[in-house]
N, C-alpha and C. Protein backbone atom coordinates (compact mmCIF):
# COMPACT_ATOMS: atom_id res chain seq x y z
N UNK A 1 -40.38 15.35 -77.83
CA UNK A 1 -40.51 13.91 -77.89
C UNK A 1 -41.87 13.53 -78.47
N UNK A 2 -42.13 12.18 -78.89
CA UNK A 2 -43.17 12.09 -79.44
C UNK A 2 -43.95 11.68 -78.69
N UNK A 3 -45.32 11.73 -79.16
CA UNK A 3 -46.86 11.06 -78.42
C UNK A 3 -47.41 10.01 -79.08
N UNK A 4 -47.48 8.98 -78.00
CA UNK A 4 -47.58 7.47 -78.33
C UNK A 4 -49.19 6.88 -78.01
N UNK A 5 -49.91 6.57 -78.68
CA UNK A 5 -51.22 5.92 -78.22
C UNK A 5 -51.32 4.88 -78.11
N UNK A 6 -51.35 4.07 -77.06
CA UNK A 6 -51.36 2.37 -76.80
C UNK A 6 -52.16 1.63 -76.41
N UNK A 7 -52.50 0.98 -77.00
CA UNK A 7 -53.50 0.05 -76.14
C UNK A 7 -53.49 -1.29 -75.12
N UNK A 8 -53.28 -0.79 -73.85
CA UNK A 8 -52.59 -2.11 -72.95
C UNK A 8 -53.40 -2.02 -72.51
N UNK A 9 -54.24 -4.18 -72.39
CA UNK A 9 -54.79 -4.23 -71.27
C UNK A 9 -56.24 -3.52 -71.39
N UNK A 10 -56.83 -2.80 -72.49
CA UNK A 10 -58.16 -3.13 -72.98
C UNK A 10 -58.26 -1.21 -72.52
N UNK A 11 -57.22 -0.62 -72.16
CA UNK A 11 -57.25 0.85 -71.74
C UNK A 11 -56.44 1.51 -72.68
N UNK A 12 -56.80 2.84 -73.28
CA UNK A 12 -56.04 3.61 -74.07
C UNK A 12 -55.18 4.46 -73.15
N UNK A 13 -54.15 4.64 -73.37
CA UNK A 13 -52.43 5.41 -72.63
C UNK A 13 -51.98 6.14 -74.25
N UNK A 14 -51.86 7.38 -73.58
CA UNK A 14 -51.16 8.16 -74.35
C UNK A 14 -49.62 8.62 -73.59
N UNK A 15 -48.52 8.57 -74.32
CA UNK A 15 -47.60 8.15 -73.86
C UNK A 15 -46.34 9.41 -74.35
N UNK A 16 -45.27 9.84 -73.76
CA UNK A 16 -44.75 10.50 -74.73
C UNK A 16 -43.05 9.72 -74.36
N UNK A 17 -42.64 9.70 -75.22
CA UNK A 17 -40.89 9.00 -74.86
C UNK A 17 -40.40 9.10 -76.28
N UNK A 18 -39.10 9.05 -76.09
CA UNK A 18 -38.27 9.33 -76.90
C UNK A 18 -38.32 8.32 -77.98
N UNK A 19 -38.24 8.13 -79.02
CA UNK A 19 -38.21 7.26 -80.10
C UNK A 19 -37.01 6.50 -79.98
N UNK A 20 -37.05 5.04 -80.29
CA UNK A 20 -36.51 3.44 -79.70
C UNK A 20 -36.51 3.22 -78.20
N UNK A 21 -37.33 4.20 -77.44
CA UNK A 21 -37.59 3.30 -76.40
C UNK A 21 -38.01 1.77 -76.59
N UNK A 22 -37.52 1.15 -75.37
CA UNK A 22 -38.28 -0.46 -75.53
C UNK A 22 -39.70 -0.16 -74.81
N UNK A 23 -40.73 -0.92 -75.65
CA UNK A 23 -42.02 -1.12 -75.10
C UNK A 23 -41.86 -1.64 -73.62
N UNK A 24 -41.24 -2.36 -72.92
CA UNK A 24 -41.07 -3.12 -71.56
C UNK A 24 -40.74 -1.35 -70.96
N UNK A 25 -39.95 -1.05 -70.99
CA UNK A 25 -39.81 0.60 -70.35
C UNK A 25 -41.19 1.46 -70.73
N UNK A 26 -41.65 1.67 -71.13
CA UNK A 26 -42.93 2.76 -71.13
C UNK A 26 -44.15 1.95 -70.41
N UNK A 27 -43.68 0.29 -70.49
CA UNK A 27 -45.14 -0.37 -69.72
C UNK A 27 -44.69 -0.48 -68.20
N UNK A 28 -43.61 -0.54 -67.75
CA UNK A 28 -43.16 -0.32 -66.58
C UNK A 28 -43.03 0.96 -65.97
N UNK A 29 -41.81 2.12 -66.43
CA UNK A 29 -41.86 3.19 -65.82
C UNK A 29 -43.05 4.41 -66.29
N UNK A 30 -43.64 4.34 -67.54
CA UNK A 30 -44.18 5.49 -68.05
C UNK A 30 -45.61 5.07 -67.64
N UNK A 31 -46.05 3.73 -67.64
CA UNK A 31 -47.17 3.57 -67.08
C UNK A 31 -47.73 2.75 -65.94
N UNK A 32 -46.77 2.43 -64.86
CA UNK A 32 -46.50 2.18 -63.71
C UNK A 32 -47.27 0.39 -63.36
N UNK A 33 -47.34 -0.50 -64.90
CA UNK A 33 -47.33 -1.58 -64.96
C UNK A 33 -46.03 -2.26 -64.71
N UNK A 34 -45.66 -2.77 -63.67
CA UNK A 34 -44.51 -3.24 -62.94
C UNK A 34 -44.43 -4.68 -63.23
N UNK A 35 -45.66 -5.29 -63.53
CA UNK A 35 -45.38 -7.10 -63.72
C UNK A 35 -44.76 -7.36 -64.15
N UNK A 36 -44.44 -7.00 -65.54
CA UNK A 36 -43.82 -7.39 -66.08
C UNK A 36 -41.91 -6.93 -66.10
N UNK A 37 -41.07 -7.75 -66.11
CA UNK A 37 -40.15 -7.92 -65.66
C UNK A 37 -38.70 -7.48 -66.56
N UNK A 38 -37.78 -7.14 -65.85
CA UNK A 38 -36.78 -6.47 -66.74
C UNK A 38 -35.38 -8.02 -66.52
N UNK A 39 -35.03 -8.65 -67.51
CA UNK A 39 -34.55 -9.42 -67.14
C UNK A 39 -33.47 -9.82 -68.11
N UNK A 40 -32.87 -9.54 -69.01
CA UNK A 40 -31.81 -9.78 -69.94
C UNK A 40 -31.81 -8.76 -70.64
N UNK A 41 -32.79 -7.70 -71.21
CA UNK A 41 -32.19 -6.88 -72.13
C UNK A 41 -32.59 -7.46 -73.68
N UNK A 42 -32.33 -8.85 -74.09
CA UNK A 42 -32.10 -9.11 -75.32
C UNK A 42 -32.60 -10.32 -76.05
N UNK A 43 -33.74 -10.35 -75.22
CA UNK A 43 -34.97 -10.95 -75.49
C UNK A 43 -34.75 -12.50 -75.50
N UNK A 44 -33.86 -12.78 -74.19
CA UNK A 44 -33.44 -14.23 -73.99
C UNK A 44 -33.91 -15.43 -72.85
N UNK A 45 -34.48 -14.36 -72.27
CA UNK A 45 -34.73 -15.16 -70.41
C UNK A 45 -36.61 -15.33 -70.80
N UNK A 46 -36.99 -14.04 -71.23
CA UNK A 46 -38.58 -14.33 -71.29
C UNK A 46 -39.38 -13.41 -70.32
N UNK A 47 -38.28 -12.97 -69.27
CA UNK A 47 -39.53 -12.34 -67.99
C UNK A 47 -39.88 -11.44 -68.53
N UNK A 48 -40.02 -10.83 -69.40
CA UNK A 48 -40.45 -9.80 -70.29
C UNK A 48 -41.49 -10.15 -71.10
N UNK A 49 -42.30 -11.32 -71.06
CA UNK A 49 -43.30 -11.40 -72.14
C UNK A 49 -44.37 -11.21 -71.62
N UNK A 50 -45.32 -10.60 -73.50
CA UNK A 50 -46.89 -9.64 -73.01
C UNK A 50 -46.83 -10.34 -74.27
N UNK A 51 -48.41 -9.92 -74.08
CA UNK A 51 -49.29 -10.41 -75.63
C UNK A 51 -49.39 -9.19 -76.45
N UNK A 52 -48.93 -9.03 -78.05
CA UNK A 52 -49.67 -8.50 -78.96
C UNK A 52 -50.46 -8.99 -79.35
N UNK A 53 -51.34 -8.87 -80.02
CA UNK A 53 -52.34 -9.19 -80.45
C UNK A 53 -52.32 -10.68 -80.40
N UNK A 54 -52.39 -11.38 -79.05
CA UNK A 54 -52.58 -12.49 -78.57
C UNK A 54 -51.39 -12.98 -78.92
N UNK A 55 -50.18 -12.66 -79.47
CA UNK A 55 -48.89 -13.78 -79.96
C UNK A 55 -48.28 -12.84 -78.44
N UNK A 56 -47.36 -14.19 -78.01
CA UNK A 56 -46.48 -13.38 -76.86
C UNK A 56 -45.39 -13.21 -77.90
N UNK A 57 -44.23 -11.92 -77.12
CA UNK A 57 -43.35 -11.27 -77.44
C UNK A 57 -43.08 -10.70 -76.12
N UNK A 58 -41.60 -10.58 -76.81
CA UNK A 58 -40.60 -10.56 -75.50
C UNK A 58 -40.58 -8.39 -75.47
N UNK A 59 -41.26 -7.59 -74.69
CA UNK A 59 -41.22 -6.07 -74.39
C UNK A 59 -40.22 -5.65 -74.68
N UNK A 60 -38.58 -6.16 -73.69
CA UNK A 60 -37.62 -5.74 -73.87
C UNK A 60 -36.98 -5.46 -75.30
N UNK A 61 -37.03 -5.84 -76.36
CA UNK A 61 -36.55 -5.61 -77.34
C UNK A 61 -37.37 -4.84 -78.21
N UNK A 62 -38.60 -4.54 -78.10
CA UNK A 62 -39.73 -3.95 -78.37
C UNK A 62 -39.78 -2.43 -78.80
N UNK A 63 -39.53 -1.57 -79.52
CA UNK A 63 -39.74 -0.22 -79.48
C UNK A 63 -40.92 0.40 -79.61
N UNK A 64 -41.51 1.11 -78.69
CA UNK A 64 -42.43 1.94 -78.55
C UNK A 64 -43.37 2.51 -80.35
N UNK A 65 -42.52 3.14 -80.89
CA UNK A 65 -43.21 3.71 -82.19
C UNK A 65 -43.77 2.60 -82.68
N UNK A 66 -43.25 1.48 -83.02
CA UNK A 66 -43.89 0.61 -83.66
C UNK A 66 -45.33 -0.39 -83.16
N UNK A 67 -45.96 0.48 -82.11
CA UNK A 67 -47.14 0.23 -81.54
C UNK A 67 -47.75 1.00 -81.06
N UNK A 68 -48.72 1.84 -82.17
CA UNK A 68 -48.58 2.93 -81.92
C UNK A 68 -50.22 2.94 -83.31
N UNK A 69 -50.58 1.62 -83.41
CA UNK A 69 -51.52 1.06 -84.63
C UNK A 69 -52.56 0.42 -84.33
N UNK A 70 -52.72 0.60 -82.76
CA UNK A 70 -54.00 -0.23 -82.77
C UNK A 70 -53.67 -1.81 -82.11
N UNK A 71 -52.53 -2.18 -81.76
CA UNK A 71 -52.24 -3.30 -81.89
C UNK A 71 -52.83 -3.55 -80.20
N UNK A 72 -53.41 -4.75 -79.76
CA UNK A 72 -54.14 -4.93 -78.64
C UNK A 72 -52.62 -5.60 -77.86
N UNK A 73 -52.46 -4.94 -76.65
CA UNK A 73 -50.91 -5.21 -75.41
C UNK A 73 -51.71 -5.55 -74.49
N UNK A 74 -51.11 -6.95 -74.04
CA UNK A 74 -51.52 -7.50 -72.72
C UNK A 74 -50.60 -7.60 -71.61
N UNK A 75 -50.75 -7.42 -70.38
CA UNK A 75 -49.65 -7.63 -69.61
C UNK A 75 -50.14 -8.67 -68.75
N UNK A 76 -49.37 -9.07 -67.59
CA UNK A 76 -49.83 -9.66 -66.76
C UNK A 76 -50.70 -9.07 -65.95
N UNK A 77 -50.95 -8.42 -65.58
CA UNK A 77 -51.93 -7.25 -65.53
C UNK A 77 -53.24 -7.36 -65.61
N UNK A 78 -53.60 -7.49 -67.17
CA UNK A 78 -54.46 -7.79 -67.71
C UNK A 78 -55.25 -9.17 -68.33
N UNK A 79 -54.11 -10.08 -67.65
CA UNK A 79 -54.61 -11.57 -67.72
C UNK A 79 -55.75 -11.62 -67.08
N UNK A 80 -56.06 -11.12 -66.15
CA UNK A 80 -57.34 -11.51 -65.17
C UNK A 80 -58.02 -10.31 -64.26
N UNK A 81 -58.96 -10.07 -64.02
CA UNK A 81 -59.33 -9.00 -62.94
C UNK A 81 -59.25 -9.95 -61.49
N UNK A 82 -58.69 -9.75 -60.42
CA UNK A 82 -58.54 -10.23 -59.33
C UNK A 82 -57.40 -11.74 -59.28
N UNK A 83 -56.46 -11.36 -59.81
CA UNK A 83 -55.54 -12.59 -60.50
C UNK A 83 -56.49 -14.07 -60.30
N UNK A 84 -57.27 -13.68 -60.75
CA UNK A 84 -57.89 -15.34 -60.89
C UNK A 84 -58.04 -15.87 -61.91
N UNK A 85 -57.25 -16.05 -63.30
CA UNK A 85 -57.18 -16.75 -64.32
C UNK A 85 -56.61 -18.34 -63.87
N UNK A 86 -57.31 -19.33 -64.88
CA UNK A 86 -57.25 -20.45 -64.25
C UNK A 86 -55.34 -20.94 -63.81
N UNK A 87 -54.25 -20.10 -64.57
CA UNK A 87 -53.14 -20.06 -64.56
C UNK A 87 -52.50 -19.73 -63.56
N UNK A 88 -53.26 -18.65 -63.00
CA UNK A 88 -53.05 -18.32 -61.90
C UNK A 88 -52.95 -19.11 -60.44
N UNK A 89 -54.50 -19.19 -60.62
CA UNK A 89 -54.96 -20.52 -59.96
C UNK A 89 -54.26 -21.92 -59.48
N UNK A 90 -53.81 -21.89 -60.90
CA UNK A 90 -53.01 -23.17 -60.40
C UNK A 90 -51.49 -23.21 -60.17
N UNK A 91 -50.86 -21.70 -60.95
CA UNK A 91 -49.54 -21.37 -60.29
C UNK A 91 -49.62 -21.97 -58.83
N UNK A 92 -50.45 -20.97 -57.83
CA UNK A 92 -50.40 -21.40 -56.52
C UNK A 92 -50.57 -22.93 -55.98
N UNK A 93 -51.59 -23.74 -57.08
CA UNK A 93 -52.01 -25.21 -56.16
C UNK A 93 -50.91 -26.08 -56.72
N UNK A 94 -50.04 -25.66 -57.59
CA UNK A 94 -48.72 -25.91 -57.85
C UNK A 94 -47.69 -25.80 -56.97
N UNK A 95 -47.69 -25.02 -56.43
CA UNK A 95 -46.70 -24.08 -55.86
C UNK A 95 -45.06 -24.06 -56.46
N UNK A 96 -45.68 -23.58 -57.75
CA UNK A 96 -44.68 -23.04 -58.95
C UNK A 96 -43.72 -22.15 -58.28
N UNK A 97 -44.34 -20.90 -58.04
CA UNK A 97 -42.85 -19.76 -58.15
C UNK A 97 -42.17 -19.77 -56.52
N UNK A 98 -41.11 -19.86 -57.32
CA UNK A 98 -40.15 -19.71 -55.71
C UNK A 98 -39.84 -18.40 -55.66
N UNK A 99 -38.63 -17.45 -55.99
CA UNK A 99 -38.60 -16.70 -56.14
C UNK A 99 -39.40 -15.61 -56.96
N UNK A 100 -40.14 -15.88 -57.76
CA UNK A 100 -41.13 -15.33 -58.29
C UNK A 100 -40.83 -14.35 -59.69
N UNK A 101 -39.19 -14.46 -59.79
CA UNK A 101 -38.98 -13.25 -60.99
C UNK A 101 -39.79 -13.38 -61.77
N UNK A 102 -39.59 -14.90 -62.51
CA UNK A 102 -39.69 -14.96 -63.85
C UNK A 102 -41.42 -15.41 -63.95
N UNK A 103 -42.02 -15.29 -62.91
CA UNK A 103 -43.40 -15.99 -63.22
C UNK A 103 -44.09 -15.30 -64.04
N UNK A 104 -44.40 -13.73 -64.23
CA UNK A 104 -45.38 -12.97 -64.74
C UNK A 104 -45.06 -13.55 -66.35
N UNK A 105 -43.78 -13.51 -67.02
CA UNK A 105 -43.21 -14.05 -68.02
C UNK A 105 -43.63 -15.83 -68.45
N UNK A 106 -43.19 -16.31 -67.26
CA UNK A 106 -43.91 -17.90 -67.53
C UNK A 106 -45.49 -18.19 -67.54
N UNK A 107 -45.66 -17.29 -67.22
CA UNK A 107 -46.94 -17.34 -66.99
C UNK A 107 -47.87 -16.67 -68.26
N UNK A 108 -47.58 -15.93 -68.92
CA UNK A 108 -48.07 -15.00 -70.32
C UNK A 108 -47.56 -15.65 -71.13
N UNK A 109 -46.38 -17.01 -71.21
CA UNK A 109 -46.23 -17.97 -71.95
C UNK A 109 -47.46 -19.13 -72.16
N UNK A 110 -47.30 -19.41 -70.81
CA UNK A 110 -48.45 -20.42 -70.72
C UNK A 110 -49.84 -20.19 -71.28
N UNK A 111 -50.27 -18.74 -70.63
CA UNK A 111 -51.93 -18.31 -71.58
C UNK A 111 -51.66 -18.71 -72.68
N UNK A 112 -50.59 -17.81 -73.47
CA UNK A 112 -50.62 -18.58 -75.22
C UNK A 112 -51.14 -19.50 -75.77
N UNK A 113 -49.66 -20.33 -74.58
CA UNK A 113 -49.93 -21.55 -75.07
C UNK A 113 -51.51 -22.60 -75.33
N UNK A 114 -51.90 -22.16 -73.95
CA UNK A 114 -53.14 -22.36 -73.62
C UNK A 114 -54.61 -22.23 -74.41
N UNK A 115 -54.11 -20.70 -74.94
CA UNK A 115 -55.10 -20.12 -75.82
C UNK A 115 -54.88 -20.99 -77.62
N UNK A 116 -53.46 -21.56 -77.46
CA UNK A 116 -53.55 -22.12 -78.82
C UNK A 116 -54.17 -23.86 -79.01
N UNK A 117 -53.64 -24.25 -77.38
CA UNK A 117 -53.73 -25.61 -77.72
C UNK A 117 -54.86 -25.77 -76.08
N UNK A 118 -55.59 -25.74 -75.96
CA UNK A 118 -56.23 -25.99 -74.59
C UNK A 118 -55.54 -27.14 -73.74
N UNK A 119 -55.20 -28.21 -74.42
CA UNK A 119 -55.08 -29.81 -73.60
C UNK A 119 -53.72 -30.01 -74.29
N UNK A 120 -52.39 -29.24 -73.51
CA UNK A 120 -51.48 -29.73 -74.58
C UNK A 120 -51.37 -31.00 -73.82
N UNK A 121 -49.77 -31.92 -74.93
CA UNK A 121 -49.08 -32.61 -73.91
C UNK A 121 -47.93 -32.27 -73.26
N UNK A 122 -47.45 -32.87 -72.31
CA UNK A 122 -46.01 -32.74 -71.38
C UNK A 122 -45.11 -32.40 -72.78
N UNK A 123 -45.01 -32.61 -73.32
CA UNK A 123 -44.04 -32.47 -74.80
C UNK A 123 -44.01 -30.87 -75.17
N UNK A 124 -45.82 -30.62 -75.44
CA UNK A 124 -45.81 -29.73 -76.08
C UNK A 124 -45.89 -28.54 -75.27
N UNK A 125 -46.17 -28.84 -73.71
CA UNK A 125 -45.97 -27.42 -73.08
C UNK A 125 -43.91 -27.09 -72.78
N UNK A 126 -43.84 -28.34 -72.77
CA UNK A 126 -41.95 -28.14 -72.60
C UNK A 126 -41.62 -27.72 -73.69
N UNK A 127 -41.80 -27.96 -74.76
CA UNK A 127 -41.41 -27.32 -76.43
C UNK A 127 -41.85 -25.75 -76.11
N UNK A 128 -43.12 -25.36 -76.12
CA UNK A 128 -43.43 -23.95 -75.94
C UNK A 128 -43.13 -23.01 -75.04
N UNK A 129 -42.71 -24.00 -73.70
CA UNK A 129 -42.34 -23.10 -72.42
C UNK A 129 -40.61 -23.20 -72.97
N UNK A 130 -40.03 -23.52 -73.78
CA UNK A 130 -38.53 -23.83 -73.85
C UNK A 130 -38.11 -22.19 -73.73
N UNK A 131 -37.02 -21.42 -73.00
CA UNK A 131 -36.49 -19.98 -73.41
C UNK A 131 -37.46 -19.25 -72.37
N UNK A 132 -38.04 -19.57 -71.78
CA UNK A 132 -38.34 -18.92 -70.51
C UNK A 132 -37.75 -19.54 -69.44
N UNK A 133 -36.81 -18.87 -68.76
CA UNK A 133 -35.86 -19.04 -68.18
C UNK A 133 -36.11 -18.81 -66.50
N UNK A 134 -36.41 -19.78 -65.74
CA UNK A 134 -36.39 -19.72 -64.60
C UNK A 134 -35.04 -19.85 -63.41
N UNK A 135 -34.15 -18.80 -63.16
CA UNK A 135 -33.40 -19.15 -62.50
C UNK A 135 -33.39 -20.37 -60.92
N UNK A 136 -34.47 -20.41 -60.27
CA UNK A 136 -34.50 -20.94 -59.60
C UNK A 136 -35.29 -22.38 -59.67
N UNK A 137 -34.80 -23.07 -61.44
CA UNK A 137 -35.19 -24.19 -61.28
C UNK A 137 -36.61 -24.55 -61.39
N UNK A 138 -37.81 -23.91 -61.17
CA UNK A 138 -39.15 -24.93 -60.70
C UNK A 138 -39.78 -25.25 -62.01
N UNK A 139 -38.96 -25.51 -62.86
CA UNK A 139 -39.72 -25.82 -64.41
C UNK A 139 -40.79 -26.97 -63.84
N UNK A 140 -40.66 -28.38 -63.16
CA UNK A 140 -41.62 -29.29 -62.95
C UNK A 140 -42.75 -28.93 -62.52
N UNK A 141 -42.50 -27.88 -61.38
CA UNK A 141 -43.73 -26.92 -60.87
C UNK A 141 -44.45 -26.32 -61.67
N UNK A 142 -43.65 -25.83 -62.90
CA UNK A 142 -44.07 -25.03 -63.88
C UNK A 142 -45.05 -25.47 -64.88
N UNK A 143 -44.66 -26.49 -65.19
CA UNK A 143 -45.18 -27.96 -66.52
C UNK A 143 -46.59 -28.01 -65.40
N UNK A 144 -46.28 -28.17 -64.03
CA UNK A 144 -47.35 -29.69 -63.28
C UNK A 144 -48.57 -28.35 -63.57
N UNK A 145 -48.33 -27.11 -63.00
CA UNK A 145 -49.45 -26.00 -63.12
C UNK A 145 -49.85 -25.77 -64.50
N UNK A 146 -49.42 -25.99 -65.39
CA UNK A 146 -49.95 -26.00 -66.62
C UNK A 146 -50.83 -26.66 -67.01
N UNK A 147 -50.58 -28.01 -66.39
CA UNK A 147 -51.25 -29.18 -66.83
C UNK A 147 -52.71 -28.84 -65.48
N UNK A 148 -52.22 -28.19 -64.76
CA UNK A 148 -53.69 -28.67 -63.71
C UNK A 148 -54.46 -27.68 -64.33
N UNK A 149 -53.90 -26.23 -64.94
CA UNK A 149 -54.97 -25.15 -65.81
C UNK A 149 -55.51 -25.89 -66.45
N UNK A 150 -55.04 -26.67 -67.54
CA UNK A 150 -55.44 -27.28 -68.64
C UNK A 150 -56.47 -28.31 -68.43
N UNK A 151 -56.20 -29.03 -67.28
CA UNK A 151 -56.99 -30.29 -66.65
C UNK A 151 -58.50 -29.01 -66.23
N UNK A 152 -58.31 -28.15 -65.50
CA UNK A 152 -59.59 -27.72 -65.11
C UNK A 152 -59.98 -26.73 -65.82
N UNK A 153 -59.61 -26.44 -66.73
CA UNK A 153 -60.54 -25.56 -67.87
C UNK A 153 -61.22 -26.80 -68.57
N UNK A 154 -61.09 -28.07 -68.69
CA UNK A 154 -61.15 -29.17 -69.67
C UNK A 154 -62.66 -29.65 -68.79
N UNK A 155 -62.87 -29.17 -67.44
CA UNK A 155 -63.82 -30.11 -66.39
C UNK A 155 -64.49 -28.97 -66.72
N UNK A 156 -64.23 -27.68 -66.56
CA UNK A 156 -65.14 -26.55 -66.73
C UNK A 156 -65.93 -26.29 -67.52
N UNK A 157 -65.45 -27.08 -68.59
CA UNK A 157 -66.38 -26.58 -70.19
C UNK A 157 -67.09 -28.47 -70.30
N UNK A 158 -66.62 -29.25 -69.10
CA UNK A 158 -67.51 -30.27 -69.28
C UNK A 158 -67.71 -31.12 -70.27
């Protein structure tokens, strides 16, 4: 089998798996990053999203060889040392996740988003959060924690 060099999360993993593995399988079972979530297969629900090189993408559909270049992989994981990213943060003063599947996924949406637009609006985080799929409903929870990241990164930088 082949040997894979990856870069998740700011750490080099050398990896060996069979060629078309999905990237979501070698970041889960081969390197015992669990956040991220196994949830459709076919890159439809979202609980599967990590950052390449800062664009999210959905793991599950992902094959291993083709990252294998240097390309910088983020997981949820690696959003924060001590989950304290302001997303985080406000997941909880939200009290966003109910069941919790799909958060690591809604949540590596939101950085994006975050990282592209600091102050979106209600529009534009519902346009960008659209296809992350929360079975248990708390999209309002979801939007309101977005907006309170956004509100206090906005007080933070003053």
């Amino acid at each position: 089998m082949p040997n894979y060099k990856l870069e998740i999360n700011e750490k080099t993993y050398e990896v060996v798996a069979e060629e078309g593995t999905s990237l979501l399988w070698v970041i889960r079972e081969h390197l015992g990053l669990t956040g991220t979530k196994y949830g459709c297969g076919i890159a439809q629900c979202g609980a599967c999203t990590i950052h390449v090189d800062n664009v999210p993408m959905r793991a599950c559909v992902l094959q291993v060889e083709n990252f294998s270049d240097g390309q910088k992989i983020k997981t949820i994981e690696g959003l924060a040392e001590n989950s304290d990213h302001p997303l985080q943060k406000a997941w909880i003063e939200a009290q966003a996740p109910q069941c919790g599947y799909c958060q690591s996924g809604q949540i590596m949406q939101a950085a994006a988003l975050l990282n592209e637009n600091p102050n979106p609006s209600r529009d534009e985080i519902k346009s960008k959060m659209n296809g992350i799929l929360c079975r248990c409903g708390t999209y309002l929870r979801i939007i309101k924690a977005i907006e309170i990241a956004a509100s206090n990164e906005i007080k933070a930088k003053g």
